[in-house]
C-alpha atoms as a PDB file:
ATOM      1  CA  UNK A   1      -5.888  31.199 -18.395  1.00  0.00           C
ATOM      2  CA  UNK A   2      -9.011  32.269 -21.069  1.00  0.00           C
ATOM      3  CA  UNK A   3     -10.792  28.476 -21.734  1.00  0.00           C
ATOM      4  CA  UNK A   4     -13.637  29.332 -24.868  1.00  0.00           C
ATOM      5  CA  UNK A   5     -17.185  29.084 -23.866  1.00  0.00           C
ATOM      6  CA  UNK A   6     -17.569  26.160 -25.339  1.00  0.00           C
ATOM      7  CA  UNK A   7     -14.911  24.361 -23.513  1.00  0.00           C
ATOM      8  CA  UNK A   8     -16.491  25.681 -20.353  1.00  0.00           C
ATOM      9  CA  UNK A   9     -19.951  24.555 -20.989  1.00  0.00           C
ATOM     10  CA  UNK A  10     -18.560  21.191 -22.410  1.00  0.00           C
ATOM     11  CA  UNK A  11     -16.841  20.658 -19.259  1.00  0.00           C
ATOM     12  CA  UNK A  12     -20.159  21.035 -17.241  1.00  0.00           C
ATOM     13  CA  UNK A  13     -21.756  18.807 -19.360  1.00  0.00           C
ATOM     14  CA  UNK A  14     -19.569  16.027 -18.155  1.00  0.00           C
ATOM     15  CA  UNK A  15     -18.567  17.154 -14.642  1.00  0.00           C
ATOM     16  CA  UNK A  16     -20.225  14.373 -13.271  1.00  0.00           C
ATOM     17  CA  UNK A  17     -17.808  11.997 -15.634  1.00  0.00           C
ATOM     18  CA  UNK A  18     -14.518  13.501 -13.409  1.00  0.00           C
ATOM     19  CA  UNK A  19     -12.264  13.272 -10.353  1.00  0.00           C
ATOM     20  CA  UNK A  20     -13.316  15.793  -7.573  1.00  0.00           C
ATOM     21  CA  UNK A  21     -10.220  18.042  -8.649  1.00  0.00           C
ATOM     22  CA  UNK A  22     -10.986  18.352 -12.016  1.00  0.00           C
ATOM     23  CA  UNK A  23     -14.878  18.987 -11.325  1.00  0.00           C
ATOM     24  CA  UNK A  24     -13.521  21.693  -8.851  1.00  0.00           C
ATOM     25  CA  UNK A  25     -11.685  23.483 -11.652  1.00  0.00           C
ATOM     26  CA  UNK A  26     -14.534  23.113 -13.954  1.00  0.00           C
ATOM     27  CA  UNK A  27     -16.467  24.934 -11.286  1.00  0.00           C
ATOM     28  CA  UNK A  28     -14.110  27.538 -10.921  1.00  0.00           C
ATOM     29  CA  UNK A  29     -13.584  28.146 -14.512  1.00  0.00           C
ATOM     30  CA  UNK A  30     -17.181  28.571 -14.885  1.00  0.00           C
ATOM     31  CA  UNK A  31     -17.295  31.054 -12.518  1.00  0.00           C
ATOM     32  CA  UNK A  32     -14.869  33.207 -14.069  1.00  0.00           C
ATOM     33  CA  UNK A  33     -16.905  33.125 -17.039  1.00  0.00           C
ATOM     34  CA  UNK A  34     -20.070  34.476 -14.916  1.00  0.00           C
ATOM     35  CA  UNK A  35     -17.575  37.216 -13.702  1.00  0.00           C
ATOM     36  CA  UNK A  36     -16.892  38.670 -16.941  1.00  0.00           C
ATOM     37  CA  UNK A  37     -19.160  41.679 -17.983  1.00  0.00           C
ATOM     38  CA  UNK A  38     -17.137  41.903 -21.260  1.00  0.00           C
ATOM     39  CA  UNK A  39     -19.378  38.058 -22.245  1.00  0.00           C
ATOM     40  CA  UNK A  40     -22.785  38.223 -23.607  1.00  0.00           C
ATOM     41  CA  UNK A  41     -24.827  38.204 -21.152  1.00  0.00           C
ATOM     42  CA  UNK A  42     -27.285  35.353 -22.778  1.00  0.00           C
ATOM     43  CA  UNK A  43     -24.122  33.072 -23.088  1.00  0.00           C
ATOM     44  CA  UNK A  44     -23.192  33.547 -18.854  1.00  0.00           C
ATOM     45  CA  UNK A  45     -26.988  32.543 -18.731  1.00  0.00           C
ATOM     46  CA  UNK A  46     -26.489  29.437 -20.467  1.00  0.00           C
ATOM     47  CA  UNK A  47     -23.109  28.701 -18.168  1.00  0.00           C
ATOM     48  CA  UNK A  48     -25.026  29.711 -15.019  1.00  0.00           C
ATOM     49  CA  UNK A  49     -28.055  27.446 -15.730  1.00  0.00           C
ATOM     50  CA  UNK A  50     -25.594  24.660 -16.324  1.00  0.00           C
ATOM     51  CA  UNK A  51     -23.490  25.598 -13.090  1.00  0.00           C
ATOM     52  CA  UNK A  52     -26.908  25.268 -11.497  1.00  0.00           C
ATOM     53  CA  UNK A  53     -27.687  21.982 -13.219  1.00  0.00           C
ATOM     54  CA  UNK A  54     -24.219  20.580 -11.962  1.00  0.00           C
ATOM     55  CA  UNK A  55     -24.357  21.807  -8.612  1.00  0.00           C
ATOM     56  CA  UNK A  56     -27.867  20.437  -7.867  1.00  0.00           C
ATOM     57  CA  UNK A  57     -26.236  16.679  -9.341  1.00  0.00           C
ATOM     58  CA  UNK A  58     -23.855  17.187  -6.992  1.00  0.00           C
ATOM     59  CA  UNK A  59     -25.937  17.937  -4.106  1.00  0.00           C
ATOM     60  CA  UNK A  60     -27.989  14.718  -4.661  1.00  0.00           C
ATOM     61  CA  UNK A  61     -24.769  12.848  -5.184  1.00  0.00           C
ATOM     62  CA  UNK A  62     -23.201  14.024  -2.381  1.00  0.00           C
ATOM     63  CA  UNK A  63     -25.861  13.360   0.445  1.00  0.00           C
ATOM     64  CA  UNK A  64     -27.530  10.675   1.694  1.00  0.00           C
ATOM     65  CA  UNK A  65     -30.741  10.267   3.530  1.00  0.00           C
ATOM     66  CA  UNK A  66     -31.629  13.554   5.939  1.00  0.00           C
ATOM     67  CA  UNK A  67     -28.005  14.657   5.350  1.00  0.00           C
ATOM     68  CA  UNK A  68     -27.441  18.343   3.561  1.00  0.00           C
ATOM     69  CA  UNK A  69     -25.277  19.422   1.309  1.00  0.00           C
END
């Protein structure tokens, strides 16, 4: 299933808004946008600093005092 770039990156944008199963997909969706060479390469930039951004929320979200994510 081919989501448009701008889908993907809206999705990030809210991943903190969503169910675990839905944040999962947008995850995995994002990654298959990183995977493909045919992209720009300055757009998978944009999607991986965003990835980064939402997996960093995540790992604060996630953990609680000396725990690790």
């Amino acid at each position: 299933m081919t989501v448009p770039l701008r889908t993907v990156y809206a999705n990030l944008k809210r991943i903190d808004e969503v169910d675990v199963e839905t944040s999962a997909l947008y995850r995995q969706r994002a990654q298959e946008v990183l995977a493909q060479s045919d992209i720009n390469l300055g757009r998978r930039q944009v999607i991986a600093r965003r990835l980064m951004q939402a997996n960093q929320f995540l790992g604060m979200k996630a953990t609680t005092g000396g725990d690790s994510y």
